[in-house]
Protein backbone atom coordinates (compact mmCIF):
# COMPACT_ATOMS: atom_id res chain seq x y z
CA UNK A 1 0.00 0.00 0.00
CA UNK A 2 0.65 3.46 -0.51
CA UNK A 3 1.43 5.82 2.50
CA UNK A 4 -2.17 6.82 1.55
CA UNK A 5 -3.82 3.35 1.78
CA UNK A 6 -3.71 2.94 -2.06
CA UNK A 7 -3.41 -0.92 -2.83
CA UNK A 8 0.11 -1.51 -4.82
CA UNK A 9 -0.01 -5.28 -5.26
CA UNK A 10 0.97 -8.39 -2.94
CA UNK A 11 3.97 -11.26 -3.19
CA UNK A 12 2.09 -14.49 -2.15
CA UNK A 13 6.14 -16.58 -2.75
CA UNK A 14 6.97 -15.22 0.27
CA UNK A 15 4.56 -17.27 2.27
CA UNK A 16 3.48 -16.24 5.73
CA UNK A 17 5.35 -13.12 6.56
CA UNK A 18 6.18 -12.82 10.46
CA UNK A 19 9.36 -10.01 9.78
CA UNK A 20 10.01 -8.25 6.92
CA UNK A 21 12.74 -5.82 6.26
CA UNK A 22 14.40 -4.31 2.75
CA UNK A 23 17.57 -2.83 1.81
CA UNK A 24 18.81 0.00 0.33
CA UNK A 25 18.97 -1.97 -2.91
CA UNK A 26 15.18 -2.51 -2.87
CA UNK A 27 16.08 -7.00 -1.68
CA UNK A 28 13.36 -7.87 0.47
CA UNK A 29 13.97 -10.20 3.39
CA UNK A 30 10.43 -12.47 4.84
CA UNK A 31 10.98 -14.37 7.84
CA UNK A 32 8.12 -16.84 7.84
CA UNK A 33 7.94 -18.17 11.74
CA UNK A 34 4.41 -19.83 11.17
CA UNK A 35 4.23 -22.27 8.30
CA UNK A 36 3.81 -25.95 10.04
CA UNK A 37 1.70 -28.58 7.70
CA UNK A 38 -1.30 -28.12 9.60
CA UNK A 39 -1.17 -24.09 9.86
CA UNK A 40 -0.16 -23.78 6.36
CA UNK A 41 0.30 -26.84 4.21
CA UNK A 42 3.05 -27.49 1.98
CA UNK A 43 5.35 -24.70 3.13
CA UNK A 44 8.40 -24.70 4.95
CA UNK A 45 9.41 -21.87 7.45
CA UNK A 46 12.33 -20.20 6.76
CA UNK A 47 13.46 -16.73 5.02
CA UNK A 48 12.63 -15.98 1.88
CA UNK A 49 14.95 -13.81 0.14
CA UNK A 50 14.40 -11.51 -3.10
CA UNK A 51 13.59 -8.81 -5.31
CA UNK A 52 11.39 -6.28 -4.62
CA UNK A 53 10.93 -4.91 -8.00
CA UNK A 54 9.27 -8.03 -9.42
CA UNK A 55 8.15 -10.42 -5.93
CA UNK A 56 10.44 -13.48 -7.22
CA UNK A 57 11.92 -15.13 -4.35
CA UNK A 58 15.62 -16.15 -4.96
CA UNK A 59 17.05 -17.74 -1.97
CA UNK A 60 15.25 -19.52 0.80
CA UNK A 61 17.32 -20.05 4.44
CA UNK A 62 16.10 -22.80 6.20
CA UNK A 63 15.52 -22.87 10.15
CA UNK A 64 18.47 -23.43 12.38
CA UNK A 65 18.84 -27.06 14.04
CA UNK A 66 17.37 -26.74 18.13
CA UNK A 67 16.08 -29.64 19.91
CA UNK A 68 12.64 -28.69 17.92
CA UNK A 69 11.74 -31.05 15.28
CA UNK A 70 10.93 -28.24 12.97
CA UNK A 71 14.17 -25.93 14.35
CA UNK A 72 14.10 -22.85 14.76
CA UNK A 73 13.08 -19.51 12.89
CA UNK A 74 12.78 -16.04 14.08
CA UNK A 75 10.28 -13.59 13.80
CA UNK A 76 11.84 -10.03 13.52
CA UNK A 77 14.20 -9.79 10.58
CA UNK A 78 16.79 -7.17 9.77
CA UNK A 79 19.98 -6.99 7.73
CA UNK A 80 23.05 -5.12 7.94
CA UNK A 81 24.59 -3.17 5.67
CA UNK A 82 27.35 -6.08 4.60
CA UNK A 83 24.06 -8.49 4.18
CA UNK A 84 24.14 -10.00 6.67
CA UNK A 85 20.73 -11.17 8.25
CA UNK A 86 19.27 -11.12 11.81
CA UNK A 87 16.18 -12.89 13.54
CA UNK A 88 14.19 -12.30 16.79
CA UNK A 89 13.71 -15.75 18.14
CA UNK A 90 10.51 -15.45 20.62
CA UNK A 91 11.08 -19.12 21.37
CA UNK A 92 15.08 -19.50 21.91
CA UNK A 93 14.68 -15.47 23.59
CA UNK A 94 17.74 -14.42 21.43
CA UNK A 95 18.92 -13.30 17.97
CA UNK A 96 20.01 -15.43 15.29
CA UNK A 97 22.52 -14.42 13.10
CA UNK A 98 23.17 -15.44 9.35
CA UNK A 99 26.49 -14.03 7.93
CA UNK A 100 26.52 -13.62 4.30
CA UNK A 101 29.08 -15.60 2.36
């Protein structure tokens, strides 16, 4: 939406958005805390990462190993300016980090 509520458009690839952030190269970064196969079938939690411009996702992280059969995944997002990324976990009480390579 606008900054005047004027619908833009939406990116349904990037699943069920619990964090979002965007750099200053218009990436967009979805941290998707809530997907399970009961809450939202056939999707995996995880961050989606890609392109603003035209809503394609390009890389998908997958949750971090915990003692949690489906690991872990926070729900806050931001990224730095070297790219890297960084989660709120609600569950672990902590930040994840994910250094770009």
């Amino acid at each position: 939406m606008t900054k005047d509520g004027k619908y833009i458009g939406e990116y349904p690839d990037f699943s069920r958005g619990s964090g979002l952030a965007i750099d200053a190269s218009d990436t967009i970064y979805v941290a998707d805390s809530e997907s399970t196969a009961r809450v939202h079938p056939g999707w995996l939690r995880g961050i989606r990462i890609g392109s603003l411009k035209d809503g394609k996702v390009t890389m998908f992280v997958p949750p971090h190993k915990t003692d949690s059969p489906d690991g872990a995944m926070g729900e806050g997002i931001a990224v730095d300016a070297a790219g890297n990324v960084y989660t709120a976990e609600a569950n672990l009480r902590g930040v994840t980090k994910y250094v770009k390579n």
